[in-house]
Protein backbone atom coordinates (compact mmCIF):
# COMPACT_ATOMS: atom_id res chain seq x y z
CA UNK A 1 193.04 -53.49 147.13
CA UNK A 2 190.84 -55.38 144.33
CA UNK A 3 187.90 -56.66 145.75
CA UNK A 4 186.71 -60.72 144.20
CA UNK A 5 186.37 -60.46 140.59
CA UNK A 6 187.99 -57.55 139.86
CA UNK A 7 191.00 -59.09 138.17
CA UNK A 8 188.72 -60.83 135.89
CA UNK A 9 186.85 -58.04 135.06
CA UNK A 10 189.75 -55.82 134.43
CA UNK A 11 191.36 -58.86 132.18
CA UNK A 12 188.24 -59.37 130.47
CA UNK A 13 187.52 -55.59 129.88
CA UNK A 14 191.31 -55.98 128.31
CA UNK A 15 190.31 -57.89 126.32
CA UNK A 16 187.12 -56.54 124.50
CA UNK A 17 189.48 -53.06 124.13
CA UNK A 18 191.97 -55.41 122.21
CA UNK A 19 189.50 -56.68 119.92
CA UNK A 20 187.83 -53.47 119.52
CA UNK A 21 191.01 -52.36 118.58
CA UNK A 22 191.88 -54.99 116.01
CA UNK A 23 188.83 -55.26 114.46
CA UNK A 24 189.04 -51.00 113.62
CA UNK A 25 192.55 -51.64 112.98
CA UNK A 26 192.05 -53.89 110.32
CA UNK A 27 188.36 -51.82 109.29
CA UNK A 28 190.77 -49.13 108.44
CA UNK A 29 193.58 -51.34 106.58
CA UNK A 30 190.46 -52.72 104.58
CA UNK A 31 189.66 -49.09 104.12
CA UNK A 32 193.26 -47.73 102.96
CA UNK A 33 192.97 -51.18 100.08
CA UNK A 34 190.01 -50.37 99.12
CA UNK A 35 191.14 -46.65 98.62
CA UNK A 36 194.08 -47.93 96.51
CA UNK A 37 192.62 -49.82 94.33
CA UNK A 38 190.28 -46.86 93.45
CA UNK A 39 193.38 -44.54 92.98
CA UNK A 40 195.09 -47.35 91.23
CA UNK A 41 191.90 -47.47 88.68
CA UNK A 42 192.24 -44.12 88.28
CA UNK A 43 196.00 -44.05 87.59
CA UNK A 44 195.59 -46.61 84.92
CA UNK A 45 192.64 -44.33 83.67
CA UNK A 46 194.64 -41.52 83.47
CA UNK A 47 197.90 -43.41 82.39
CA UNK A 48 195.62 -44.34 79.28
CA UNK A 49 194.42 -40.85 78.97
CA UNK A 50 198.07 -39.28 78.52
CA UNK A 51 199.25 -42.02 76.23
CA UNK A 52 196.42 -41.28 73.85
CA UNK A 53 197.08 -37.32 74.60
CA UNK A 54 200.74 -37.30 73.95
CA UNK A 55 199.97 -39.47 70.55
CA UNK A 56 197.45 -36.45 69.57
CA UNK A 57 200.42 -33.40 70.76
CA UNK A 58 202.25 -31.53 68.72
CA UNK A 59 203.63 -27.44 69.15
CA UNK A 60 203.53 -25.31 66.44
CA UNK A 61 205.00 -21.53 66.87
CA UNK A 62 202.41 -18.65 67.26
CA UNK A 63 205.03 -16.47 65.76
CA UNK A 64 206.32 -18.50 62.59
CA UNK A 65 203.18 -20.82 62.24
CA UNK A 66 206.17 -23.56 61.60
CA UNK A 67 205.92 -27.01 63.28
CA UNK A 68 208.28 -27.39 66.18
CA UNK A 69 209.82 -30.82 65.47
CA UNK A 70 210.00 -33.70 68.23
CA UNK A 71 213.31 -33.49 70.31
CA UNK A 72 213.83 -29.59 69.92
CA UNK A 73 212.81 -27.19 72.10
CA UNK A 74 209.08 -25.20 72.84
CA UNK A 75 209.14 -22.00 74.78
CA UNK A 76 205.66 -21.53 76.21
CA UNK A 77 204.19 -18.57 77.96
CA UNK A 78 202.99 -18.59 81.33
CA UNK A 79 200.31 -16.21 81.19
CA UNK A 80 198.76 -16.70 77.44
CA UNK A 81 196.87 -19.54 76.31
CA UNK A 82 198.07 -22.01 74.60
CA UNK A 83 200.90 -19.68 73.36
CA UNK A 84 204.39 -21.49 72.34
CA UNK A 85 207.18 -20.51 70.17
CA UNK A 86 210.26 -21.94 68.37
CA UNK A 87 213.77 -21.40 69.39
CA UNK A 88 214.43 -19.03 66.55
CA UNK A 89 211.45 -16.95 67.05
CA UNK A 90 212.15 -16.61 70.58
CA UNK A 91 215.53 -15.16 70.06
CA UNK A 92 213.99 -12.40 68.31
CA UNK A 93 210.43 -11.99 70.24
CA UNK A 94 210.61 -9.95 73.09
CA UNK A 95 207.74 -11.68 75.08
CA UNK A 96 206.17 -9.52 77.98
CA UNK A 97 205.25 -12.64 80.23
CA UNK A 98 207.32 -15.25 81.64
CA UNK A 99 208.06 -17.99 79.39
CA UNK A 100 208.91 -21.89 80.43
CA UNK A 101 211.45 -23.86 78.39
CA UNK A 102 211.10 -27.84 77.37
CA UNK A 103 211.52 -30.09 74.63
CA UNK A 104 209.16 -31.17 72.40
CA UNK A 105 208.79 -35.32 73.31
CA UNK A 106 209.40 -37.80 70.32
CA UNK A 107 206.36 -39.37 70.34
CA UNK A 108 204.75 -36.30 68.76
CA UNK A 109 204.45 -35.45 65.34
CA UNK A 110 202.59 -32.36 63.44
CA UNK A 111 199.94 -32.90 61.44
C-alpha cells in the first residue's frame, strides 16, 4: 500500500534516473567521438608516415651487398638487426636464426 504521493514521487524519481542516464549516455558517446577523431588524426599521421617510409625502403643482401629488386623476394632474420638476404644467397647461407620470407614492395627502389 502507497501512501499519497508516493506514485508521484516514484514517477518523478523515474524520471531524474532516465535523464541521468541519457545525459551519461550521450557524455560517453561524446567521449567515444572525441576518441575517434584523435585515433583518426593519428591514423592519417601515421598513414603519412609509412607513405614517406616505404618511398625511402629498399633491402640490400648482408651476404652479396647486391640490391634486392622491387617484386622479388627478402629473407630477413628474426633475431639480427636489420639483417636480410637475397634469394640466391639464402639458398646457400645456412642461417642459425629463424628467418621470415616477403617480397620486396614496388614502390621501393635502391639507391
Amino acid at each position: 500500500i502507497l501512501k499519497d504521493g508516493a506514485v508521484e514521487k516514484i514517477v518523478e524519481l523515474a524520471d531524474k534516473t532516465e535523464k541521468k542516464k541519457i545525459t551519461e549516455e550521450n557524455e560517453d558517446e561524446d567521449e567515444e567521438l572525441e576518441n575517434e577523431d584523435i585515433i583518426m588524426e593519428d591514423v592519417g599521421q601515421d598513414e603519412e608516415e609509412e607513405e614517406e617510409e616505404v618511398e625511402e625502403e629498399w633491402w640490400i643482401c648482408d651476404i652479396c651487398k647486391r640490391a634486392i629488386p622491387p617484386g622479388k623476394i627478402h629473407y630477413d632474420c628474426k633475431i639480427c638487426p636489420n639483417f636480410s638476404m637475397c634469394k640466391k644467397c639464402y639458398t646457400k647461407e645456412n642461417h642459425p636464426h629463424p628467418i621470415t620470407k616477403e617480397k620486396v614492395p614496388l614502390t621501393c627502389k635502391a639507391p
